[in-house]
Structure formats: structure tokens, C-alpha cells
Protein backbone atom coordinates (compact mmCIF):
# COMPACT_ATOMS: atom_id res chain seq x y z
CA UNK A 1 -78.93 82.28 81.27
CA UNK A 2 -82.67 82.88 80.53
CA UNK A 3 -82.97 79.59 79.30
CA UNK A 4 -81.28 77.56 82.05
CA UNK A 5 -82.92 79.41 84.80
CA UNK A 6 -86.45 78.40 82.81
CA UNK A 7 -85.58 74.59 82.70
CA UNK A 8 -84.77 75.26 86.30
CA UNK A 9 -88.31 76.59 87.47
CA UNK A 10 -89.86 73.79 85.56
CA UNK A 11 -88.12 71.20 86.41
CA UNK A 12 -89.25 72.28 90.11
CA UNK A 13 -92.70 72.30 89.69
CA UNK A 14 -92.20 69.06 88.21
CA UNK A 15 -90.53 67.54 91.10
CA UNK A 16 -93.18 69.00 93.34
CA UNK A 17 -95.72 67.65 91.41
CA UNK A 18 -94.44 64.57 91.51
CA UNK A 19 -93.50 64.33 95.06
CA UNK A 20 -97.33 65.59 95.93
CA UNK A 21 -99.08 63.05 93.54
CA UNK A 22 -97.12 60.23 94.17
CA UNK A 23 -94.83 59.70 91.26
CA UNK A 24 -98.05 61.17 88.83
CA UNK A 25 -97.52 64.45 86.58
CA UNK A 26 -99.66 66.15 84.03
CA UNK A 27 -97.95 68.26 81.02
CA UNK A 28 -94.98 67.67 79.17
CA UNK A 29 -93.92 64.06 81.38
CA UNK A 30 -98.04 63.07 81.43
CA UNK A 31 -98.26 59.41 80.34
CA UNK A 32 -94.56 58.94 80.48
CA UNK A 33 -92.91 56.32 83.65
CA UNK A 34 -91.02 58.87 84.94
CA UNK A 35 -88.65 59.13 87.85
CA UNK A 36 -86.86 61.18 89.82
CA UNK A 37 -82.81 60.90 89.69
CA UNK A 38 -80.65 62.84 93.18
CA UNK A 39 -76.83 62.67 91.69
CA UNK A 40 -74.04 64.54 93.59
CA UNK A 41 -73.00 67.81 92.04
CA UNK A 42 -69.76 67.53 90.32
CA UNK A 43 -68.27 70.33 91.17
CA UNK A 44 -70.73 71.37 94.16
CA UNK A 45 -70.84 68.68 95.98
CA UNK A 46 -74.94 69.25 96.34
CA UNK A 47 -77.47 67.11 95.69
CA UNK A 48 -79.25 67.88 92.26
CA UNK A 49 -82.65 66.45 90.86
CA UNK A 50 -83.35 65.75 87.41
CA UNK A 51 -87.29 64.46 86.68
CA UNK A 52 -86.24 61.74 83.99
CA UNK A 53 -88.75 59.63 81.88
CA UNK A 54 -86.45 55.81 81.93
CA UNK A 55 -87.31 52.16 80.53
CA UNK A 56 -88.42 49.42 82.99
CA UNK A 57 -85.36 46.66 82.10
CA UNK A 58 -86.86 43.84 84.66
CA UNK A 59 -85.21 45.38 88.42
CA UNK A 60 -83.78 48.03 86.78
CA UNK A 61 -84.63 51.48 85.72
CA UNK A 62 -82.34 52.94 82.58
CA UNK A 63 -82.18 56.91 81.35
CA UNK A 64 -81.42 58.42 78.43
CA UNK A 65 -79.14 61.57 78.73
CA UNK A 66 -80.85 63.38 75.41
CA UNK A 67 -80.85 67.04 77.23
CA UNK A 68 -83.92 68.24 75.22
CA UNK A 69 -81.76 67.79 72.14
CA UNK A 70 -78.94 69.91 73.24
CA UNK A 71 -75.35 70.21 71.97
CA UNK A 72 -74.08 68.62 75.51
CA UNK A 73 -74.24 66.10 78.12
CA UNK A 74 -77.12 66.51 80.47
CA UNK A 75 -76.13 68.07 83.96
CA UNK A 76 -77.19 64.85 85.53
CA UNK A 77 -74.87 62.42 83.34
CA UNK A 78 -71.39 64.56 84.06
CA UNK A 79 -72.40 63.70 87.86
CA UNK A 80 -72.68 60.18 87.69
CA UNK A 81 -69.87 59.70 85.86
CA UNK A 82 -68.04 61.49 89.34
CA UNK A 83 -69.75 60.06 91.64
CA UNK A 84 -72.54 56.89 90.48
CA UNK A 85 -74.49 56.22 93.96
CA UNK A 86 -77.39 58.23 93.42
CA UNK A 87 -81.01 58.31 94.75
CA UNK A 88 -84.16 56.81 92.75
CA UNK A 89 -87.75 58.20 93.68
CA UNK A 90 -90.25 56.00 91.42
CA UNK A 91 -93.37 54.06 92.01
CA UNK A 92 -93.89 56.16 95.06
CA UNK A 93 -90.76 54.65 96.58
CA UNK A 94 -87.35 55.87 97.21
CA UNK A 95 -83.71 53.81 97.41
CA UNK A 96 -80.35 54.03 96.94
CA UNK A 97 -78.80 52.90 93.40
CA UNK A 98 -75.63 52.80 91.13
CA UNK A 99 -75.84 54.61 87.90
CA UNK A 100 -73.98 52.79 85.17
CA UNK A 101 -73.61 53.93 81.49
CA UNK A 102 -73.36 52.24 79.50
CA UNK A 103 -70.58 51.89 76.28
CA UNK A 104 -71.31 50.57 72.40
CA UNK A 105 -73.09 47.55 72.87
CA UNK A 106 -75.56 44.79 72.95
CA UNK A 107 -77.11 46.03 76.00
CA UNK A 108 -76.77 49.61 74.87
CA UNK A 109 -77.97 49.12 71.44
CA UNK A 110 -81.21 46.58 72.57
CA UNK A 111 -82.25 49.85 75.39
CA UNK A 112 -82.26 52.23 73.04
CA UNK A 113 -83.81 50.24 70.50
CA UNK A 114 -86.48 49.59 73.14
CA UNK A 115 -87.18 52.87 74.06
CA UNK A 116 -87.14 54.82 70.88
CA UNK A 117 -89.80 52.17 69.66
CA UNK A 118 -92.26 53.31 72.93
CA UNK A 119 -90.78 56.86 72.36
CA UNK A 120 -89.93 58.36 69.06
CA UNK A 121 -89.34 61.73 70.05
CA UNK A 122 -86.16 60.52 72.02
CA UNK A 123 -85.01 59.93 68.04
CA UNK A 124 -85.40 62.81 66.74
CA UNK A 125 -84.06 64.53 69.87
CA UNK A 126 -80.83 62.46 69.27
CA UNK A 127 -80.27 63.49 65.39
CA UNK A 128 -80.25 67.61 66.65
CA UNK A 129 -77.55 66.45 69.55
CA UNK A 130 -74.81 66.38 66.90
CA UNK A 131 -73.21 63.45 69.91
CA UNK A 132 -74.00 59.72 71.03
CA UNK A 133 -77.06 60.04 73.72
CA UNK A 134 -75.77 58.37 76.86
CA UNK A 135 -77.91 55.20 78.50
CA UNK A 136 -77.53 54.58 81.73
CA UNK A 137 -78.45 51.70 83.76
CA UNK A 138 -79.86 52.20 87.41
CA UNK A 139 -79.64 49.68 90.00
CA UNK A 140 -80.98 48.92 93.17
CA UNK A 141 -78.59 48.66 96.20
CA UNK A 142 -80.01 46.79 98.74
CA UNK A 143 -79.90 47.79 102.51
């Protein structure tokens, strides 16, 4: 796929950038808090990055699994859902965290509210989906 091997390559230079600036990037994530997610591979086993822009929720850090508006689940979301200890890279720091999504709710409902007020686009990208955007909550495991 054209199209998946694309989102690949940029996604790359987008981790590199990252990585090399500090947690900073220019283009498409410019502007945005943005972090870096490491999730196990479902069915690989490997470790896969995903650059993410998240909401600061006090200590933790919460994603939105929009996929660019796509028909499906973000990559990253099917592989916390098999295995949640993942690997955080923000604020030029790295650490271990659970990933925990979140269901209809309170807490779902006030995140989302929260971010699509500091983000519209994350809106609109969520009427193409045609499916409920997952949230999910990252948190910091100590030691």
C-alpha cells in the first residue's frame, strides 16, 4: 500500500525529528504537545512508534486514536488493547506507562470535550471515521 508505506516514511522523519530536537517538530505536529507512544506489535511482537499529539490531564498524558480520519482503529490502539505497558518519550524524557482506554463516560466525555475545544480538527476528523474515536489514558509507572 502506497499510502501506508507514505504514513510510514513520515512518521519516521517525525520521530527523528523529534528525538534530535528534543521533543520539538516543525510541519504538520508544529505547535501541537506531542509525544511519542512505543506499544508492542500485536501480532509481531516488535516495538512500534506512533508520534501522537495527547492532552496534559495533571500526571497524565491521554491520546486520541482518530487515524487521520480513517475507517479503522489506529495501529497503535489494537496494540494496547494486547498488551497496555508501553513507552512515553515527552518533555525530553522517557518512562514506562500503562495505556488505558477509556469506555462511555465522564472521564471520556470531559477529555474529549477538552481537547476538541484546543483542537477542532480532531472533530471533524471524528465525523469522516464513521466509529467512536478511542481516548486513552497514559500513566506513569514508577521505578
Amino acid at each position: 500500500m502506497a499510502g501506508t508505506d507514505e504514513r510510514v516514511a513520515q512518521n519516521r522523519e517525525v520521530i527523528e525529528e523529534f528525538r534530535a530536537r528534543g521533543g520539538v517538530v516543525g510541519g504538520r505536529f508544529e505547535g501541537l504537545p506531542l509525544l511519542l507512544l512505543t506499544t508492542t506489535g500485536a501480532r509481531s511482537g516488535e516495538p512500534r512508534v506512533s508520534p501522537l499529539a495527547y492532552l496534559a490531564d495533571g500526571g497524565r498524558w491521554v491520546v486520541f486514536g482518530a487515524n487521520g480520519g480513517r475507517t479503522d482503529h489506529p495501529g497503535w490502539y489494537h496494540n494496547v488493547l494486547a498488551e497496555p505497558a508501553v513507552r512515553v518519550e515527552v518533555g525530553g524524557e522517557a518512562f514506562a506507562a500503562l495505556a488505558r482506554p477509556l469506555a462511555d463516560g465522564e472521564e471520556r466525555d470531559r477529555l474529549w470535550a477538552t481537547q476538541t475545544g484546543a483542537l477542532p480538527v480532531l472533530e471533524q476528523l471524528a465525523g469522516r471515521t464513521g466509529r467512536t474515536v478511542p481516548v486513552v489514558v497514559l500513566e506513569r509507572v514508577d521505578g
